[in-house]
N, C-alpha and C. Protein backbone atom coordinates (compact mmCIF):
# COMPACT_ATOMS: atom_id res chain seq x y z
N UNK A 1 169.85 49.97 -88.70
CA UNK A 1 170.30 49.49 -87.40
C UNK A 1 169.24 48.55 -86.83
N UNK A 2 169.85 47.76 -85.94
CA UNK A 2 168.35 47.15 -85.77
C UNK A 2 167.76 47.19 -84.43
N UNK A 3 167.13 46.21 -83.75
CA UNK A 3 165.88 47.08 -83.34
C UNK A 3 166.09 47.25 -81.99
N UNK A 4 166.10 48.51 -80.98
CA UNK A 4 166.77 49.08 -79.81
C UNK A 4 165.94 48.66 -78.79
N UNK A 5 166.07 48.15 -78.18
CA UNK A 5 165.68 47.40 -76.66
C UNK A 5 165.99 48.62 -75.35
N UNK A 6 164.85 49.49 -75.22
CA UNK A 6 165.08 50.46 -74.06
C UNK A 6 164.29 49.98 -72.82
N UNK A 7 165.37 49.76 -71.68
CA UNK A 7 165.34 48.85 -70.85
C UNK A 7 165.03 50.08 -69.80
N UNK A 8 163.80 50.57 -69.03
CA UNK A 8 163.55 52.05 -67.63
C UNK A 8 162.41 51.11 -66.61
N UNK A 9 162.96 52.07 -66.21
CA UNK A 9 161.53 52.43 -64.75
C UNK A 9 160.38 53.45 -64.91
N UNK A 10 159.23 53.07 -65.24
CA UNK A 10 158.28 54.32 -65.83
C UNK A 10 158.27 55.08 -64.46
N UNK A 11 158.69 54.81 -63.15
CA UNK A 11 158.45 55.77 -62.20
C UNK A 11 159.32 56.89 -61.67
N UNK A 12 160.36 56.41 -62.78
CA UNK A 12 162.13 57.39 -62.50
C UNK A 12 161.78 58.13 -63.36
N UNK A 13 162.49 59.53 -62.95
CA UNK A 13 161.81 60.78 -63.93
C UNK A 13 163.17 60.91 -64.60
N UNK A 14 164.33 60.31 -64.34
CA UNK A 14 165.54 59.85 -65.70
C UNK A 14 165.02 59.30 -66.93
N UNK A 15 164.37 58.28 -66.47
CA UNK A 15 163.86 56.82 -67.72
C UNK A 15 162.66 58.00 -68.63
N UNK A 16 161.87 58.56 -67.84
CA UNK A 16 160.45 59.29 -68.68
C UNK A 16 161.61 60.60 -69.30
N UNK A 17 161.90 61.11 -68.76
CA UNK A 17 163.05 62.12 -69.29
C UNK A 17 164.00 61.67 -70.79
N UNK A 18 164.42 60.47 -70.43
CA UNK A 18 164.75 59.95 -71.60
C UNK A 18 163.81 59.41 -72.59
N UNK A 19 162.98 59.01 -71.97
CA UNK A 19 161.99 58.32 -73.31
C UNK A 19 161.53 60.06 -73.91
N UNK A 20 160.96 60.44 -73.51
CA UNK A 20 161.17 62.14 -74.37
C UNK A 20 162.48 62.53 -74.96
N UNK A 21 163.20 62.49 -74.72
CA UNK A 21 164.15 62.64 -75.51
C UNK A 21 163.99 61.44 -76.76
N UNK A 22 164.29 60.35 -76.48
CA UNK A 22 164.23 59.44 -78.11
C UNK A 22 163.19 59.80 -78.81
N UNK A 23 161.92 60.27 -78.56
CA UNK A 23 161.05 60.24 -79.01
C UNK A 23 161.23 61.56 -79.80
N UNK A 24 162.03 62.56 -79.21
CA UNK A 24 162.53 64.48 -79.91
C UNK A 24 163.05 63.94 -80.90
N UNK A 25 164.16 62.97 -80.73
CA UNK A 25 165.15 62.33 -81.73
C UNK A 25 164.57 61.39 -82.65
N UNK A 26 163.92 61.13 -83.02
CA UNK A 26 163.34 59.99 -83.72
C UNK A 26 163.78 58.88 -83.58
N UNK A 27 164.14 58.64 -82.49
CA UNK A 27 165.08 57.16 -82.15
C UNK A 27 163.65 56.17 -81.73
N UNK A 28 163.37 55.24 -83.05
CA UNK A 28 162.65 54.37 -82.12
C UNK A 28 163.21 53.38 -80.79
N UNK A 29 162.45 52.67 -79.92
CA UNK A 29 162.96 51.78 -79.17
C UNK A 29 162.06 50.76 -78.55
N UNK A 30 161.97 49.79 -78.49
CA UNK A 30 160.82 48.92 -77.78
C UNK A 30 161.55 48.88 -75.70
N UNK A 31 160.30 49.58 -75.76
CA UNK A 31 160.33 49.77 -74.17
C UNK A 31 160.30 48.31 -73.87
N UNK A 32 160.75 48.39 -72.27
CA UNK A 32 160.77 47.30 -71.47
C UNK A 32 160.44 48.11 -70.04
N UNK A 33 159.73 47.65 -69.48
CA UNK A 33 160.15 48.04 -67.61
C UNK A 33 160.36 46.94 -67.02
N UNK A 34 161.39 47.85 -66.55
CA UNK A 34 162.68 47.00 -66.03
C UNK A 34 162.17 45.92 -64.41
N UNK A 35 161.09 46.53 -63.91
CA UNK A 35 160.43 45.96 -63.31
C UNK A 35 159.83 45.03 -63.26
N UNK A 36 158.56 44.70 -64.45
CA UNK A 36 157.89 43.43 -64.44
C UNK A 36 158.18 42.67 -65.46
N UNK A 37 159.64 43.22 -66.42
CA UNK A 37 159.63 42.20 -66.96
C UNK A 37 161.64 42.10 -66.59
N UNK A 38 162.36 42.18 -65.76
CA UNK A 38 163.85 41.66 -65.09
C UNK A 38 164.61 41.20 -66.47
N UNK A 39 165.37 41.81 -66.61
CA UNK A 39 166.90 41.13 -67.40
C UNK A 39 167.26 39.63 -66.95
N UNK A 40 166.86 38.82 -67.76
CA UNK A 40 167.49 37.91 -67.37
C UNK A 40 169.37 37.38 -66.96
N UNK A 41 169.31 36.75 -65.88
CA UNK A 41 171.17 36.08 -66.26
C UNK A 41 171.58 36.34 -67.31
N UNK A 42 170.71 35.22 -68.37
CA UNK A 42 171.66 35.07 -69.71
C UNK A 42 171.62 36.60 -70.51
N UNK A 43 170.53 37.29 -70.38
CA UNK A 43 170.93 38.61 -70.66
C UNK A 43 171.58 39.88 -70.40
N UNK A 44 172.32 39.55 -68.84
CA UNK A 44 172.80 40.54 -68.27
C UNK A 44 174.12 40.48 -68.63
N UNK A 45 174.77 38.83 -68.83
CA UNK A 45 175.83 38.26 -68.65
C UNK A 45 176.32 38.71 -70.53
N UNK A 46 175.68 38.84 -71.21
CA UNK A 46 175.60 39.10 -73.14
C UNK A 46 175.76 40.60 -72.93
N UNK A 47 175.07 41.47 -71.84
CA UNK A 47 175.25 42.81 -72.54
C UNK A 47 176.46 43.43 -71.84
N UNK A 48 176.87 42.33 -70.09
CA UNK A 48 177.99 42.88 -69.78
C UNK A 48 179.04 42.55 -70.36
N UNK A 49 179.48 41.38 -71.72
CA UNK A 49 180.37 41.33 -72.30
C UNK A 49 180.26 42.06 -73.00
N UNK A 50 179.11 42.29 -74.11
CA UNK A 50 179.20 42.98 -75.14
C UNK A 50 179.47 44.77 -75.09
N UNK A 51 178.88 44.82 -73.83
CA UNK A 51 179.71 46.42 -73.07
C UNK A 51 180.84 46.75 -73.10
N UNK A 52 181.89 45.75 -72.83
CA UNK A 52 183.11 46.10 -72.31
C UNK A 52 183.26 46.99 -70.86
N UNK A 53 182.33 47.00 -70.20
CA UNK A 53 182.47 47.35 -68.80
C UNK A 53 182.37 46.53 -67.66
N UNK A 54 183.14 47.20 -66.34
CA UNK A 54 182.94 46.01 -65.93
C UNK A 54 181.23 45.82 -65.29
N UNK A 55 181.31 44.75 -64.38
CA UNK A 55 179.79 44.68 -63.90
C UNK A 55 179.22 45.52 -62.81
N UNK A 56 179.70 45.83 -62.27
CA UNK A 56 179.69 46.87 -61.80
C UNK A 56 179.03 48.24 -62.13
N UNK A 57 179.09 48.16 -63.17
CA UNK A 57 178.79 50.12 -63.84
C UNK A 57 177.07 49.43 -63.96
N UNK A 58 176.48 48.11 -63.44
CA UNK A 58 175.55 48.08 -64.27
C UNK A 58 174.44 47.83 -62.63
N UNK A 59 175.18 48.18 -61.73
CA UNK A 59 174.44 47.97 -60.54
C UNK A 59 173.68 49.71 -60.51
N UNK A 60 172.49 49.76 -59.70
CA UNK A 60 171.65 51.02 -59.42
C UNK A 60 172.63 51.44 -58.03
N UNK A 61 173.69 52.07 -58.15
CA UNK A 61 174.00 52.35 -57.00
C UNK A 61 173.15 53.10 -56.26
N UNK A 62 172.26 53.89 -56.58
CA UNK A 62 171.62 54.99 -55.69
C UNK A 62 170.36 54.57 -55.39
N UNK A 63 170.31 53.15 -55.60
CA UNK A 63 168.89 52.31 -55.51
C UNK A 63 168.66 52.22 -53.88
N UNK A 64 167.69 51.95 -53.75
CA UNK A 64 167.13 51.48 -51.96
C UNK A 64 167.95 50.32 -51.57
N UNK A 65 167.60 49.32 -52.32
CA UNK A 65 167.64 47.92 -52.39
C UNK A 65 169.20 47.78 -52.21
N UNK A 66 170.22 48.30 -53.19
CA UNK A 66 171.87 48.54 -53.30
C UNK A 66 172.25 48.82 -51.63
N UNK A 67 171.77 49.73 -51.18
CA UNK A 67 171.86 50.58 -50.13
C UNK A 67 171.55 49.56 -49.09
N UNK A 68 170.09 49.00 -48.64
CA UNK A 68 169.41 48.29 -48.30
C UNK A 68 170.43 46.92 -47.66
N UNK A 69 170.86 46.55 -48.71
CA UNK A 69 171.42 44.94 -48.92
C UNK A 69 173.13 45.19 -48.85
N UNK A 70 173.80 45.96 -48.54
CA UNK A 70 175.21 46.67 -48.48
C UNK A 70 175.54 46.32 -49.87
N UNK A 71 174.98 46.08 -51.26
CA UNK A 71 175.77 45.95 -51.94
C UNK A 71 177.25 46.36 -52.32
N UNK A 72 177.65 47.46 -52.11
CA UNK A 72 178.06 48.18 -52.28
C UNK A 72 179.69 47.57 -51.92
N UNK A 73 180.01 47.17 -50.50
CA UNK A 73 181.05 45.79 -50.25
C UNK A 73 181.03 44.32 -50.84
N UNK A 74 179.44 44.22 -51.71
CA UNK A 74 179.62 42.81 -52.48
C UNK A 74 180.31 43.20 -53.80
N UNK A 75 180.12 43.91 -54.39
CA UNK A 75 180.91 44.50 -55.28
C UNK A 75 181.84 44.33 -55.60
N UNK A 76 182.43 44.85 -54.55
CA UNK A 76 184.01 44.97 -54.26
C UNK A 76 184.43 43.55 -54.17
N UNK A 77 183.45 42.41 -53.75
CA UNK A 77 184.38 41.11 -53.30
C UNK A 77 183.94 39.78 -54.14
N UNK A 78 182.67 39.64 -54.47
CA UNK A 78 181.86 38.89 -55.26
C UNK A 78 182.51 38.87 -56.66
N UNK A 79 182.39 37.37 -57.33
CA UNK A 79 182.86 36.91 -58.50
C UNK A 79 181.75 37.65 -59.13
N UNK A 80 182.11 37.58 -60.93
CA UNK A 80 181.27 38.11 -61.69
C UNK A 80 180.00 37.20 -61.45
N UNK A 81 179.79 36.06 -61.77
CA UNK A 81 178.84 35.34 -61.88
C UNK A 81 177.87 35.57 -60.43
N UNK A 82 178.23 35.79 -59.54
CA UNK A 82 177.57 36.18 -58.07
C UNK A 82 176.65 37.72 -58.38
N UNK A 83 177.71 38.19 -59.03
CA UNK A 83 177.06 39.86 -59.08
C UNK A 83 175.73 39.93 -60.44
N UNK A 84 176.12 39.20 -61.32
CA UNK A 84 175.11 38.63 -62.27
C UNK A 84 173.70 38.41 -61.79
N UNK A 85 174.00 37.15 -60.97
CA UNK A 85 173.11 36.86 -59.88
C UNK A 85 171.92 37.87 -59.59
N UNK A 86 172.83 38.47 -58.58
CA UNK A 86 172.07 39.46 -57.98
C UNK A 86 171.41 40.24 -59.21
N UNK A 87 171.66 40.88 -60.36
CA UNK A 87 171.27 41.56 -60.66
C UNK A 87 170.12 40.83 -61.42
N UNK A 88 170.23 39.81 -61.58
CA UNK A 88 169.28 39.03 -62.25
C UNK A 88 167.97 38.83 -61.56
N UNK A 89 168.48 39.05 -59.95
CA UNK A 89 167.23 38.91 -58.99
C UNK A 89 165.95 39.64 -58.96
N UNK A 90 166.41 41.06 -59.40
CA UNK A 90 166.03 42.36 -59.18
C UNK A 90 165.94 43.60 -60.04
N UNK A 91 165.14 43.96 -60.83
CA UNK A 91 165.03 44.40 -62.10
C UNK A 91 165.48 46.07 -61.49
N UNK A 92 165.16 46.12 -59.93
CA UNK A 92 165.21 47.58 -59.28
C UNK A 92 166.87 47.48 -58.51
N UNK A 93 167.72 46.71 -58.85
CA UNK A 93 169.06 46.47 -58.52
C UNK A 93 170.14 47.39 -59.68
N UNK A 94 169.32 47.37 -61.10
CA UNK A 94 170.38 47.29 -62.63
C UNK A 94 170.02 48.39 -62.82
N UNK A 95 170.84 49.52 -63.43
CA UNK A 95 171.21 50.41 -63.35
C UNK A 95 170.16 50.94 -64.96
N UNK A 96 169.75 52.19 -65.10
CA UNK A 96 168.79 52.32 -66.07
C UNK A 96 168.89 53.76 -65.97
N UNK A 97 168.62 54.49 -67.09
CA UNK A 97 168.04 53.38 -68.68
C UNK A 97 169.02 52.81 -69.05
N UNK A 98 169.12 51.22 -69.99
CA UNK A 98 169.73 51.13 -70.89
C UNK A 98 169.24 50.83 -71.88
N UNK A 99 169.97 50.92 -73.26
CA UNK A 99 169.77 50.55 -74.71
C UNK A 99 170.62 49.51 -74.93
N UNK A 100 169.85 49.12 -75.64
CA UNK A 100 170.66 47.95 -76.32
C UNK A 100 170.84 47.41 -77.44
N UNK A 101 171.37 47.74 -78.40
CA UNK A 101 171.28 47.20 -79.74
C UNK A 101 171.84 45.95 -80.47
N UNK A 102 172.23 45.54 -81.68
CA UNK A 102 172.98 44.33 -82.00
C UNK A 102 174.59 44.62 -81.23
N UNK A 103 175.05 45.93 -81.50
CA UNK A 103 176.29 45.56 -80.94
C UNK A 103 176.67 46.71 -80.24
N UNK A 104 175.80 47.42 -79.52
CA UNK A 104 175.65 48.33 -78.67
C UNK A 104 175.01 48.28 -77.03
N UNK A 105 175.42 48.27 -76.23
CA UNK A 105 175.20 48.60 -75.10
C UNK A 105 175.19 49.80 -73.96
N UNK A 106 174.16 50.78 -73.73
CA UNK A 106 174.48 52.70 -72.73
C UNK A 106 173.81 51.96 -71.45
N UNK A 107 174.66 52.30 -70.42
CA UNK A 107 174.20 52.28 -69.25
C UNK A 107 173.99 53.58 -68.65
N UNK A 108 173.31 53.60 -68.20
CA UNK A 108 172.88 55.31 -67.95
C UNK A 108 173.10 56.22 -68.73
N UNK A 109 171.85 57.37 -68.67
CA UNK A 109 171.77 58.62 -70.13
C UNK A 109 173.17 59.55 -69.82
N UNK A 110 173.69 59.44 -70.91
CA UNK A 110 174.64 60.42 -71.19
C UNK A 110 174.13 60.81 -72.55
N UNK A 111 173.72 61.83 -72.26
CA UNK A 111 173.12 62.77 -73.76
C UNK A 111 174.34 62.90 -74.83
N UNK A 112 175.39 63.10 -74.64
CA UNK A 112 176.24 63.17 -75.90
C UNK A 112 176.84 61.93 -76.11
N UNK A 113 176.68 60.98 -75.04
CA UNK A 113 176.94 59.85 -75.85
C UNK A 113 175.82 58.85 -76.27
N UNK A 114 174.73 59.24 -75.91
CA UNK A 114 173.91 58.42 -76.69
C UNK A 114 173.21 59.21 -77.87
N UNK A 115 173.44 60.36 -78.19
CA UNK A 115 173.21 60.96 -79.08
C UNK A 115 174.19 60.60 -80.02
N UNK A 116 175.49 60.57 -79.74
CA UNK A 116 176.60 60.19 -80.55
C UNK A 116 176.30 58.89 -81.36
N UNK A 117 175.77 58.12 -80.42
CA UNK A 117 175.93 56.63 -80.57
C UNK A 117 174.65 56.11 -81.34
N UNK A 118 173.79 56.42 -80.82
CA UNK A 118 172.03 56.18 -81.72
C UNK A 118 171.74 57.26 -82.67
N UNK A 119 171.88 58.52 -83.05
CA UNK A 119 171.37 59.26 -83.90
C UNK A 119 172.01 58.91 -85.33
């Protein structure tokens, strides 16, 4: 398989929670924090196609910033490319952990499905 792009927040005890877990599993992954180094546009816009979800599932709803900024009604009304945007702005906006592989995309840990899906 090739090589897994694990996209966290070292300060969310989800993201450290999960990186222990891949690490139980022998799942390698090349960390990223999602912080100082931001998903770009062109990369947000590749993994929300290659997801099949919509854009949406890829916002931090329970973030400050989401909350903060009403995202929550832009959502609802904003073109894809707007919501892109935003998420492109803000590495603490996009929803985490995710993985990412050649033709794989998890937005948030679901243990049986990313166990399903990476092991």
């Amino acid at each position: 398989m090739s090589t897994k792009l694990f996209l966290q927040y070292p300060k969310c005890s989800t993201c450290r929670n999960v990186s222990k877990w891949l690490k139980h599993n022998n799942i390698e992954v090349e960390s990223r924090d999602i912080t100082t180094d931001n998903p770009t546009r062109k990369e947000l816009a590749a993994w929300i196609k290659k997801s099949g979800l919509p854009v949406s599932r890829f916002f931090n709803t329970s973030g400050r910033i989401y909350k903060e900024q009403n995202l929550k009604d832009k959502v609802k009304t904003a073109s894809e490319n707007e919501l892109i945007d935003i998420l492109a702005s803000n590495g603490m906006v996009v929803k985490r952990p995710l993985v990412i592989t050649g033709d794989l995309v998890l937005v948030g840990f679901n243990e049986e499905e990313w166990a399903d899906k990476l092991k």
